[in-house]
C-alpha atoms as a PDB file:
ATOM      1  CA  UNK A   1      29.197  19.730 -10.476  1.00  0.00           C
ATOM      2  CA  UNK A   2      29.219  19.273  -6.879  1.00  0.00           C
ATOM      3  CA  UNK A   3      28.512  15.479  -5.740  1.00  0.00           C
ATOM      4  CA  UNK A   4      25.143  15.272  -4.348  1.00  0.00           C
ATOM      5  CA  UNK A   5      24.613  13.155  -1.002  1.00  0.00           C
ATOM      6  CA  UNK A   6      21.982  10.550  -0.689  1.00  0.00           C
ATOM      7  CA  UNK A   7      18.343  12.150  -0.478  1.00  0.00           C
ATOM      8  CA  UNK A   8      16.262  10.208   2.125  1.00  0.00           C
ATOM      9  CA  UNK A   9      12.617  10.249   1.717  1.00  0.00           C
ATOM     10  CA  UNK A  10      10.966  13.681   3.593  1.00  0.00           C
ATOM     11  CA  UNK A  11       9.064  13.216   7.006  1.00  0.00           C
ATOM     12  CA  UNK A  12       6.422  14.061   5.988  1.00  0.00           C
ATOM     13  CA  UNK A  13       5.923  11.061   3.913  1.00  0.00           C
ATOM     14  CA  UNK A  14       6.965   8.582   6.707  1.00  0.00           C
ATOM     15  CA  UNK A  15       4.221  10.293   8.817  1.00  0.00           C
ATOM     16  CA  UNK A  16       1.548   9.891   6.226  1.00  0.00           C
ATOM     17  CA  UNK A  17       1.834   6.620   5.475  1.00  0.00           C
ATOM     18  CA  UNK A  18       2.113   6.251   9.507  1.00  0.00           C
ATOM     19  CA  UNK A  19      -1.179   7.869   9.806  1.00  0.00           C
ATOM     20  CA  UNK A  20      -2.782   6.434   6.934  1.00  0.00           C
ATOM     21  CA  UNK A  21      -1.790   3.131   8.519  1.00  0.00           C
ATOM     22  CA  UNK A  22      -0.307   1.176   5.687  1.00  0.00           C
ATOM     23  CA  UNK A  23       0.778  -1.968   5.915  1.00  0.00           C
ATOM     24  CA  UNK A  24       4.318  -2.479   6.969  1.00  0.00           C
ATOM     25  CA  UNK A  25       5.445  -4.727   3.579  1.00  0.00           C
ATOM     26  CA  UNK A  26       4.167  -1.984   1.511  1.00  0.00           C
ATOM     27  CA  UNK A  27       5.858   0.826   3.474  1.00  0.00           C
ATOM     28  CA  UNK A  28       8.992  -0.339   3.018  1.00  0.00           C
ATOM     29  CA  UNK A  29       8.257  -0.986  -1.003  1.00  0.00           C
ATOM     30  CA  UNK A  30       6.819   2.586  -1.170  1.00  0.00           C
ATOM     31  CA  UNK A  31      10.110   4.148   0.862  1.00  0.00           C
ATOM     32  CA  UNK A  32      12.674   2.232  -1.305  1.00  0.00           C
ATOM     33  CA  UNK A  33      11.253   3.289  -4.521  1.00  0.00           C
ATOM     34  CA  UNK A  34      10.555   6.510  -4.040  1.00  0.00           C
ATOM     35  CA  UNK A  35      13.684   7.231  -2.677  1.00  0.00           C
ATOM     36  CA  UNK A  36      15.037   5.667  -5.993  1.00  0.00           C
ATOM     37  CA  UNK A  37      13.113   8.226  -8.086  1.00  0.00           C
ATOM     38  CA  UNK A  38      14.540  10.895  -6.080  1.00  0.00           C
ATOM     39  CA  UNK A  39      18.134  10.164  -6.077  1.00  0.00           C
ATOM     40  CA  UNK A  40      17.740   9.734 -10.342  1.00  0.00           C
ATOM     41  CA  UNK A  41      17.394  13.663  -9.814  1.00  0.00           C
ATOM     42  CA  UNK A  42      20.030  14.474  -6.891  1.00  0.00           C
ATOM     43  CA  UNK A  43      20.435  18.663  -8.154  1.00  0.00           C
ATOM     44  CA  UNK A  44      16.273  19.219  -8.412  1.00  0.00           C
ATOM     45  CA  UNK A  45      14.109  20.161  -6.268  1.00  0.00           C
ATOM     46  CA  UNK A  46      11.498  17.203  -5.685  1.00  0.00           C
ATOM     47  CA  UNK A  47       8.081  19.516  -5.608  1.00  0.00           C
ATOM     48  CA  UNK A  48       9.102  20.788  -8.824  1.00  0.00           C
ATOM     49  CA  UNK A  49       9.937  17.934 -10.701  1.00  0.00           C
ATOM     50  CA  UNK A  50       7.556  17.996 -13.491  1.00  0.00           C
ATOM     51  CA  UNK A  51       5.728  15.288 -15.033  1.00  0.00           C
ATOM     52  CA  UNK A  52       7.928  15.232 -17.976  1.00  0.00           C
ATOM     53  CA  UNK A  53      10.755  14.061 -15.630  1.00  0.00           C
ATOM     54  CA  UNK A  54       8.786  11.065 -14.188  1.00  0.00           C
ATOM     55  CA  UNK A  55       7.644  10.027 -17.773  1.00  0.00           C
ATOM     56  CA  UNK A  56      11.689  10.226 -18.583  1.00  0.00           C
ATOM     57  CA  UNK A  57      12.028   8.249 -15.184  1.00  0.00           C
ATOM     58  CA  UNK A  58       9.874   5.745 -15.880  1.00  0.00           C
ATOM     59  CA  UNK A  59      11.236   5.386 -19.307  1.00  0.00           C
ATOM     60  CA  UNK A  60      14.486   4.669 -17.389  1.00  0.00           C
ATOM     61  CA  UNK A  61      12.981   1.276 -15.817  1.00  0.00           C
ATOM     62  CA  UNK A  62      10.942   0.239 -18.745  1.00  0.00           C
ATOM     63  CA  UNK A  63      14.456   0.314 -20.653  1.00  0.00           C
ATOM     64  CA  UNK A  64      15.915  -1.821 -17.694  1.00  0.00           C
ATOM     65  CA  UNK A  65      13.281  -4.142 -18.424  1.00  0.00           C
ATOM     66  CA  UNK A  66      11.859  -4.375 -14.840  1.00  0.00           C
ATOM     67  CA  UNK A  67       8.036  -5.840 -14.410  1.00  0.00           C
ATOM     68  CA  UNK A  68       5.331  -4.250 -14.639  1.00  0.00           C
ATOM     69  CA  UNK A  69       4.596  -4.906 -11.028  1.00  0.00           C
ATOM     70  CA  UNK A  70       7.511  -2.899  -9.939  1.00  0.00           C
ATOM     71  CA  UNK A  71       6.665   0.277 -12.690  1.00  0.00           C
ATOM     72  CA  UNK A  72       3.255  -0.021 -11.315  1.00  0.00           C
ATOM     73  CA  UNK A  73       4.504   0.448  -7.443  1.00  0.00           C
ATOM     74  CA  UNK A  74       6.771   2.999  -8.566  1.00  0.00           C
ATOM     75  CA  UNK A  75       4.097   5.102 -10.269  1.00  0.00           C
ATOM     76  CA  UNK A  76       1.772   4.638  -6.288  1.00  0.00           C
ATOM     77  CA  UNK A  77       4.422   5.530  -4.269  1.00  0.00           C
ATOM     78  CA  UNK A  78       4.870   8.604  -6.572  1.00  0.00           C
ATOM     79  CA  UNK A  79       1.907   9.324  -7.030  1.00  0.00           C
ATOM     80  CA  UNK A  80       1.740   9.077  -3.078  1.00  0.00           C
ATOM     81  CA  UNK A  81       4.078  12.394  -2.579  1.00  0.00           C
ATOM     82  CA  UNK A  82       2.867  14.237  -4.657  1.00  0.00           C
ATOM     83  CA  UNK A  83      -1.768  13.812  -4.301  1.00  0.00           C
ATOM     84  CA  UNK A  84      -1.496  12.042  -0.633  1.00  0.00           C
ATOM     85  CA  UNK A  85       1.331  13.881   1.040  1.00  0.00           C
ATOM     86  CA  UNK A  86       1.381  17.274  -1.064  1.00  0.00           C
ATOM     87  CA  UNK A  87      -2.320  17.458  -1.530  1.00  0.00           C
ATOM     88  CA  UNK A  88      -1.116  18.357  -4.956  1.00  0.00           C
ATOM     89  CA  UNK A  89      -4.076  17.672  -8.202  1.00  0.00           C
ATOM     90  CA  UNK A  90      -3.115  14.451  -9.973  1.00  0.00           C
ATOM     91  CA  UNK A  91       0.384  14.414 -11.867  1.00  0.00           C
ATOM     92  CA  UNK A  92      -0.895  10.991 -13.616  1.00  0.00           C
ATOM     93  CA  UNK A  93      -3.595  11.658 -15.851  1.00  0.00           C
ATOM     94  CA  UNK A  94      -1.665  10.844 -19.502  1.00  0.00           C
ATOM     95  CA  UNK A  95       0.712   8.221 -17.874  1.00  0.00           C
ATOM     96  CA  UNK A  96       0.138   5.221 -19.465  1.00  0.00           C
ATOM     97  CA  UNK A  97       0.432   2.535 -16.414  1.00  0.00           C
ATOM     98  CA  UNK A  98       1.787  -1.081 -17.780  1.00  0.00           C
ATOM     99  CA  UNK A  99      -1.117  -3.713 -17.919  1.00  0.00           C
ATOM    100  CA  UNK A 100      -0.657  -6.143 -14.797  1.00  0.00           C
ATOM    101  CA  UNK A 101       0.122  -9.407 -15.871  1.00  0.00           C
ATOM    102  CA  UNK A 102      -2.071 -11.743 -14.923  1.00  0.00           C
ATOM    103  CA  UNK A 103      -0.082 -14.768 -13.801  1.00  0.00           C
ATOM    104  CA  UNK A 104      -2.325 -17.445 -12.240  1.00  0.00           C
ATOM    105  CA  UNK A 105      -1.906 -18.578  -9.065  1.00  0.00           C
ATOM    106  CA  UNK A 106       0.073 -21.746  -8.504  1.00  0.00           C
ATOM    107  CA  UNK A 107      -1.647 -24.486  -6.699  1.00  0.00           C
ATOM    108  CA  UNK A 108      -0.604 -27.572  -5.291  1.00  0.00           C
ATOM    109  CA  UNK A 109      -3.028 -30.719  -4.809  1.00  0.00           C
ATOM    110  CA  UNK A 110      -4.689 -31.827  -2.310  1.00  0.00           C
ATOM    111  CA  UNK A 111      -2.204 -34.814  -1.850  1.00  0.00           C
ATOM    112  CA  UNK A 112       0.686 -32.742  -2.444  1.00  0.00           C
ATOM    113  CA  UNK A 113      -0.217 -30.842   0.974  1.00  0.00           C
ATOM    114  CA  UNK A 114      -0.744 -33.813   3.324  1.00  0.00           C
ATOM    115  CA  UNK A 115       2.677 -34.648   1.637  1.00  0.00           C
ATOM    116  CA  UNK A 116       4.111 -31.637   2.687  1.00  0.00           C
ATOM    117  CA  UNK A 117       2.615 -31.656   5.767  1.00  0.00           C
ATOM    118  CA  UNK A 118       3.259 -35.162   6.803  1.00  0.00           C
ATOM    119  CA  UNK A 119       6.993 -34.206   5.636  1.00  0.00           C
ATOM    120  CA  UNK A 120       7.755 -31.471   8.310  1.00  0.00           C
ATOM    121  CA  UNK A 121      10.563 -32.112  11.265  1.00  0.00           C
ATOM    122  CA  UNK A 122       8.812 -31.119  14.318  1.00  0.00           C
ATOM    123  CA  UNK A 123       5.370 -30.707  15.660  1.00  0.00           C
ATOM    124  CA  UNK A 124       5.570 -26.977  15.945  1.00  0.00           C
ATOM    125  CA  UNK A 125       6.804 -27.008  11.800  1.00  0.00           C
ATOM    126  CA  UNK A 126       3.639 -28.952  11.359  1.00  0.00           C
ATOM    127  CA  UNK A 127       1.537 -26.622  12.893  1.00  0.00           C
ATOM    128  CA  UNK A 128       3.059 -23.655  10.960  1.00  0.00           C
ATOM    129  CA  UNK A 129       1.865 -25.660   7.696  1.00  0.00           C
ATOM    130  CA  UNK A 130      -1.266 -26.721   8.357  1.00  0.00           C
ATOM    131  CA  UNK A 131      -1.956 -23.707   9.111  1.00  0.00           C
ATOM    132  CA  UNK A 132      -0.818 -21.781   6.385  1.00  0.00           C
ATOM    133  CA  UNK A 133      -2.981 -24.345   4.070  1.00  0.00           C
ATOM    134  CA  UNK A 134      -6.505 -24.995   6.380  1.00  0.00           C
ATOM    135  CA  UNK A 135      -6.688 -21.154   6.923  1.00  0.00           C
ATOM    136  CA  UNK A 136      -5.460 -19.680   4.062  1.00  0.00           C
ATOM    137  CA  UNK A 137      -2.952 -17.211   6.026  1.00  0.00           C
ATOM    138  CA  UNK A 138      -0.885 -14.758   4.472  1.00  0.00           C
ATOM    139  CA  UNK A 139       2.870 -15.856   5.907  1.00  0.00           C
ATOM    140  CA  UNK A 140       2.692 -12.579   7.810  1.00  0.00           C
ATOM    141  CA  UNK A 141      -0.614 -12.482   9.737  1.00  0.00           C
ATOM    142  CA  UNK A 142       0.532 -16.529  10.652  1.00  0.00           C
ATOM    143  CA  UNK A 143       3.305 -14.987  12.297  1.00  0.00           C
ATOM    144  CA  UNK A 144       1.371 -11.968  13.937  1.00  0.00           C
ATOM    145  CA  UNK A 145      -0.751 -14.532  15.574  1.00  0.00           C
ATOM    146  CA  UNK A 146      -0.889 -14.809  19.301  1.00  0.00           C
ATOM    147  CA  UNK A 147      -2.212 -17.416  21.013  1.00  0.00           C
ATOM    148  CA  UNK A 148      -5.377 -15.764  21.995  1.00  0.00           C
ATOM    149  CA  UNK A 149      -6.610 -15.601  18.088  1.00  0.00           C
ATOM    150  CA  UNK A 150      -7.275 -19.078  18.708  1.00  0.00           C
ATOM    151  CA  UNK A 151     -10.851 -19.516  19.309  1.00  0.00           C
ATOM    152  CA  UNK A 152     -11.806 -23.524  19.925  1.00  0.00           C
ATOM    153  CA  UNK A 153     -15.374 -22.462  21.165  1.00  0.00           C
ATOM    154  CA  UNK A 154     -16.173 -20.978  17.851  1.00  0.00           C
ATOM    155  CA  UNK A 155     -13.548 -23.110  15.461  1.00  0.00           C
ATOM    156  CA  UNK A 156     -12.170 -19.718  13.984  1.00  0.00           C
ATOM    157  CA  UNK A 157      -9.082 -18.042  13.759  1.00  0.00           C
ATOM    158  CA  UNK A 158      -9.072 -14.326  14.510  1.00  0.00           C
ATOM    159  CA  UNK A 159      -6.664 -12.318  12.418  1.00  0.00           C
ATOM    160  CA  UNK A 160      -5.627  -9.014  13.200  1.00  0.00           C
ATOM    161  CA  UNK A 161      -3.993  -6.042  11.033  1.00  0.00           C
ATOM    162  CA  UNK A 162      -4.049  -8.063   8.266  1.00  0.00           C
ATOM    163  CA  UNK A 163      -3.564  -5.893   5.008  1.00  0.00           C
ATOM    164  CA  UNK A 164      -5.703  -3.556   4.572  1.00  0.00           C
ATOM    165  CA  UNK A 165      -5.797  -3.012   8.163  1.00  0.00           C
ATOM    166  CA  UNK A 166      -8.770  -5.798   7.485  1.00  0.00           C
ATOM    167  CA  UNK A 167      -9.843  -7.818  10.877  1.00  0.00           C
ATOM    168  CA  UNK A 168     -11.510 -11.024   9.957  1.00  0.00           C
ATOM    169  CA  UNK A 169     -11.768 -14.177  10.920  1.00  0.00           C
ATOM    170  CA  UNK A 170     -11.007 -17.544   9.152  1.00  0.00           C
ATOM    171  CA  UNK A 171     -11.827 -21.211   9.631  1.00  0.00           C
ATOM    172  CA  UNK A 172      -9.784 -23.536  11.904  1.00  0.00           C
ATOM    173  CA  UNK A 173      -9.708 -27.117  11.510  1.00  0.00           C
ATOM    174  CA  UNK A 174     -10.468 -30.161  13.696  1.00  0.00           C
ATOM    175  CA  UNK A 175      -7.132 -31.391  12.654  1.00  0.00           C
ATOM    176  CA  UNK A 176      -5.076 -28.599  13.340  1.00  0.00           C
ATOM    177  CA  UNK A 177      -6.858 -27.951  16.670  1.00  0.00           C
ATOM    178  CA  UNK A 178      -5.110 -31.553  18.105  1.00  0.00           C
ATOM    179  CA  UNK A 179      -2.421 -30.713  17.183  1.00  0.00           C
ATOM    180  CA  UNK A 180      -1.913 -27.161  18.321  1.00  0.00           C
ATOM    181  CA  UNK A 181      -2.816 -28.711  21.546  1.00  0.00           C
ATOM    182  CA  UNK A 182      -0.258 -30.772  21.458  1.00  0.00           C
ATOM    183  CA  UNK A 183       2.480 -27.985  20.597  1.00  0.00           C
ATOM    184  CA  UNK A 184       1.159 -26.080  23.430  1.00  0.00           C
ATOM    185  CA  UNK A 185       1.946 -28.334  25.755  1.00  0.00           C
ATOM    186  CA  UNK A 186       5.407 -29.189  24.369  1.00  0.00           C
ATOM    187  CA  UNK A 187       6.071 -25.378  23.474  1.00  0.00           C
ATOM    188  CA  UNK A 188       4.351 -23.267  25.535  1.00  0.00           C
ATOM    189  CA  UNK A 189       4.541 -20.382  23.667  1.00  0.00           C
ATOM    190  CA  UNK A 190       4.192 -16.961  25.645  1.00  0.00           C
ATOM    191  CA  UNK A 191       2.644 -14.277  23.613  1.00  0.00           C
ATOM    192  CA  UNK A 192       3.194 -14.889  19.676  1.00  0.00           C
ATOM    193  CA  UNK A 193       1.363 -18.513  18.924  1.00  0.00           C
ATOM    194  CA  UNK A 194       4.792 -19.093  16.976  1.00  0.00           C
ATOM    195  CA  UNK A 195       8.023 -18.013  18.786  1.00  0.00           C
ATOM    196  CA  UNK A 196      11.171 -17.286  17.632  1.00  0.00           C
ATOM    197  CA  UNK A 197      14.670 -18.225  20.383  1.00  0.00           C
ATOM    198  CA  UNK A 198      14.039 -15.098  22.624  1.00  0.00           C
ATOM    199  CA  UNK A 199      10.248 -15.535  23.259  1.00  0.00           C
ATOM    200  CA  UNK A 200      10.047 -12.635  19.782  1.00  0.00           C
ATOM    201  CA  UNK A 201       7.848 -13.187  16.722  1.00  0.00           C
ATOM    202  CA  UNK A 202       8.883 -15.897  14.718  1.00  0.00           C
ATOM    203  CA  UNK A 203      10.744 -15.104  11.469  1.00  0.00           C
ATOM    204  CA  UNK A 204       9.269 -15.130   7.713  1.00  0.00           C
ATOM    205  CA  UNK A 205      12.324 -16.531   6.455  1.00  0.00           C
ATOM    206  CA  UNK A 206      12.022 -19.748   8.605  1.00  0.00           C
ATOM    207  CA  UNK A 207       8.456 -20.135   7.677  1.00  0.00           C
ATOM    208  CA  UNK A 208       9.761 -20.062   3.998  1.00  0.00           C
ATOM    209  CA  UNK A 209      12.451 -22.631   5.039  1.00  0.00           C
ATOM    210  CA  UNK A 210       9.624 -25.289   6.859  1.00  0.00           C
ATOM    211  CA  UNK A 211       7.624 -24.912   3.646  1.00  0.00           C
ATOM    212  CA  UNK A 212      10.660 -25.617   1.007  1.00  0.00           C
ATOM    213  CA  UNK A 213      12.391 -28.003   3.045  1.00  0.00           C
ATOM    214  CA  UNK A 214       9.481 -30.241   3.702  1.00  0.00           C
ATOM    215  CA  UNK A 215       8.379 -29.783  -0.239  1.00  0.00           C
ATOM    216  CA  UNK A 216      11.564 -31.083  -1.129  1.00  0.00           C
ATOM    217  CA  UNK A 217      11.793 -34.302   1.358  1.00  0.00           C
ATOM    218  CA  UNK A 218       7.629 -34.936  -0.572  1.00  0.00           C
ATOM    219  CA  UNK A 219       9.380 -35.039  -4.119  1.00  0.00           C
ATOM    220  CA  UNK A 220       7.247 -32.168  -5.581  1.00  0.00           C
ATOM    221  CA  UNK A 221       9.377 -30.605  -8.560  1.00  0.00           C
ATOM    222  CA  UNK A 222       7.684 -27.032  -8.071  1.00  0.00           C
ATOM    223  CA  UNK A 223       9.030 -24.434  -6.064  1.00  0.00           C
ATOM    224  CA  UNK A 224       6.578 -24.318  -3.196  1.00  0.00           C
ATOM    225  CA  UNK A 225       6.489 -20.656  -1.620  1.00  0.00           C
ATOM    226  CA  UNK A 226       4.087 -20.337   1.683  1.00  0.00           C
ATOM    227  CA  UNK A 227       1.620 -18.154  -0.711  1.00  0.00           C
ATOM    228  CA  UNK A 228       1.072 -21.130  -2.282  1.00  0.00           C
ATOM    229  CA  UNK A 229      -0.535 -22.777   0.562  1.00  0.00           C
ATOM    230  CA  UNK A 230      -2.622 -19.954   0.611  1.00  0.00           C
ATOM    231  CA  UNK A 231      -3.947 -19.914  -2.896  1.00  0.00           C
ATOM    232  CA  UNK A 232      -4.120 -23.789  -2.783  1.00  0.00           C
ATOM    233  CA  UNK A 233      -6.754 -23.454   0.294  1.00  0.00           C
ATOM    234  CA  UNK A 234      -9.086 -21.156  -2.036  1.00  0.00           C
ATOM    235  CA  UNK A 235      -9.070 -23.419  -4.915  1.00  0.00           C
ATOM    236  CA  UNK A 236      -9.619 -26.544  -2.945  1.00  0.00           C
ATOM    237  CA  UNK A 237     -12.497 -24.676  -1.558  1.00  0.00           C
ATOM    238  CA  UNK A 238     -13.740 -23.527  -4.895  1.00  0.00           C
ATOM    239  CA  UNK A 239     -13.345 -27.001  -5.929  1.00  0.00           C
ATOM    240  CA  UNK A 240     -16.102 -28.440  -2.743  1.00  0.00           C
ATOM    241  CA  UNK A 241     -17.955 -25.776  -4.494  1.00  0.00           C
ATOM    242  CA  UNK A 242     -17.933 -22.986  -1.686  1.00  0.00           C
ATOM    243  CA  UNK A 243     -19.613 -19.581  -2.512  1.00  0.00           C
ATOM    244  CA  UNK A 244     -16.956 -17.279  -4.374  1.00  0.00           C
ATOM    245  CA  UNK A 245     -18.328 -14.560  -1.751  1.00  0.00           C
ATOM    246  CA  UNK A 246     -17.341 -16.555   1.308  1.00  0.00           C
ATOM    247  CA  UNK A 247     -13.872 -17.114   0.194  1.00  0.00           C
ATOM    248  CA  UNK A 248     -13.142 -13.765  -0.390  1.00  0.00           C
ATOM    249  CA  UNK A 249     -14.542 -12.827   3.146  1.00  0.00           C
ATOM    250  CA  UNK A 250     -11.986 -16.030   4.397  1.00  0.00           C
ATOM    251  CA  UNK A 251      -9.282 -14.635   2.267  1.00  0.00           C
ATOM    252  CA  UNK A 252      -9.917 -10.827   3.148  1.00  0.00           C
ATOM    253  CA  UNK A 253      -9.774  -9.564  -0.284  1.00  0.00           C
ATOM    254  CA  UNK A 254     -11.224  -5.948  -0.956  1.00  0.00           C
ATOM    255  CA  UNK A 255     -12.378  -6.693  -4.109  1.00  0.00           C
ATOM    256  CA  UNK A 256     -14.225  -9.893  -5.621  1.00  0.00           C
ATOM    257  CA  UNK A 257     -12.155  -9.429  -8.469  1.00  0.00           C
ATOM    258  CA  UNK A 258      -8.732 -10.540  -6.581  1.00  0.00           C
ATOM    259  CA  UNK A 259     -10.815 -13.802  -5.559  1.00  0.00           C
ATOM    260  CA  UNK A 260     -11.949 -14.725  -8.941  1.00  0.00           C
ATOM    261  CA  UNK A 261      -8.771 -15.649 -10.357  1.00  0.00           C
ATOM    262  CA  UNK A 262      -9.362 -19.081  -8.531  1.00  0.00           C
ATOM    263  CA  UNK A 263     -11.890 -19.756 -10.510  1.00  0.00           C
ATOM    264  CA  UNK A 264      -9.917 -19.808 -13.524  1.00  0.00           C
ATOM    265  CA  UNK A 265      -7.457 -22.808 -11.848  1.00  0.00           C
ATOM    266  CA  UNK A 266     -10.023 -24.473 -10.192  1.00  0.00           C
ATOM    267  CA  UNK A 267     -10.372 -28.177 -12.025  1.00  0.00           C
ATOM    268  CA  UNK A 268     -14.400 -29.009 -11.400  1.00  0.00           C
ATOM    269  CA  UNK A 269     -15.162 -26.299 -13.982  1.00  0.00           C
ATOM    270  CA  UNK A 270     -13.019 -28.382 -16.625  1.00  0.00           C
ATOM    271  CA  UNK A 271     -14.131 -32.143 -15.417  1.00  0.00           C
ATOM    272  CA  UNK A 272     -17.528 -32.089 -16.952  1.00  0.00           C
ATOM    273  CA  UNK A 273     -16.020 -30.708 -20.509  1.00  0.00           C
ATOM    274  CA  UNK A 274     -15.433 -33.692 -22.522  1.00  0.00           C
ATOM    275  CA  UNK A 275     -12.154 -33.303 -24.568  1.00  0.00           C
ATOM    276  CA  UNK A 276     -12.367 -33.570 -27.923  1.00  0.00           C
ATOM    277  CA  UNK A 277     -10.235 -36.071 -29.043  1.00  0.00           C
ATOM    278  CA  UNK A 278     -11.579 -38.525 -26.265  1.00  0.00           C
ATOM    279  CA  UNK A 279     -15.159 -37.881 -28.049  1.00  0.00           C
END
């Protein structure tokens, strides 16, 4: 048989998921897996593949024991060519999709932060960490701030193209508000609130670096991700006994399902249960 070169995905994807405006992170996901499905079947057609061959596909991963996250993503950014791009009915009626595991988040204390915090090199790594924690960023809308989404009249911290393509706003502390101050001054950062060398957006792998580095110097034996700054900030709200509503609008979450995990790792609930062998 003749050898087959690479497929790359059609245009005509790349343009829908342009126009449909999906987030960058879950482009690239999307592109890379489809692109695997399509290169499993290099001599066929890809509008004729039949649903038979992306059972046998998915077969494929579930033998190479990958998560159920990743069959899951596979089976969207299918799906994706064929209903969103092809207009095509849906190919997915009697495909079983793998139930999501439901990990809980992990959560640091509330000592474990100002560890963290108090742990960083440099007044601008401070600021990256405090931030991540007293506003509950995702790592990439932190670095998509610029220093106008810094309101001091209002205390709030205006994020924009978040996922979703969800504008919102989030709270922003006394604390952090000194000290950004004080990096200002020191930094004076152009554009982006956080700069890379050359004046660019600072990068994601850094921010994981500040976070990991500083975690390490405060002892803590978990591996500390910048995520987990983020889920820590819901449950410590949770905890002061904030309305589940207004930390999903804080968060941006869609649904108020996503948000209710915290409730399920926040402590208070379990304080007032008396255990029983302390009875």
């Amino acid at each position: 048989s003749k050898k087959v070169s690479y497929k790359y995905v059609p245009e005509e994807y790349l343009m829908k998921l342009e126009l449909k405006r999906y987030a960058l992170n879950t482009c690239k996901i999307y592109i890379s897996l489809f692109e695997k499905f399509i290169n499993h079947y290099p001599q066929k057609d890809i509008v004729a593949l039949s649903e038979q061959e992306i059972r046998k596909y998915l077969q494929v991963l579930i033998q190479e024991n990958k998560s159920n996250s990743y069959i899951n993503q596979t089976i969207n950014s299918i799906k994706f060519y064929y209903e969103v791009v092809m207009g095509m009915p849906n190919r997915f009626y009697s495909i079983e999709r793998p139930r999501k595991e439901q990990k809980l988040p992990q959560v640091l204390s509330k000592e474990e932060i100002l560890a963290i915090i108090a742990n960083t090199n440099n007044i601008k790594h401070r600021c990256i960490v405090s931030l991540l924690y007293s506003a509950g960023l995702r790592r990439s809308e932190l670095l998509d701030l610029k220093v106008e989404d810094i309101d001091s009249k209002r205390m709030l911290i205006h994020i924009k193209n978040a996922k979703n393509n969800k504008d919102r706003y989030s709270l922003l502390s006394e604390t952090v508000l000194k000290e950004l101050r004080i990096y200002y001054k020191k930094w004076n950062p152009k554009e982006y609130l956080f700069e890379g060398l050359k004046g660019n957006k600072y990068s994601g792998s850094s921010v994981k670096e500040i976070v990991v580095k500083a975690s390490e110097k405060s002892k803590i034996n978990k591996r500390v991700t910048p995520h987990m700054l983020r889920h820590s900030f819901a449950t410590h709200l949770l905890e002061n006994g904030t309305d589940l509503r207004y930390i999903q609008t804080l968060l941006g979450h869609s649904s108020t399902k996503t948000t209710e995990i915290y409730t399920q790792v926040a402590v208070n609930n379990f304080k007032s249960i008396k255990n029983p062998l302390d009875l």
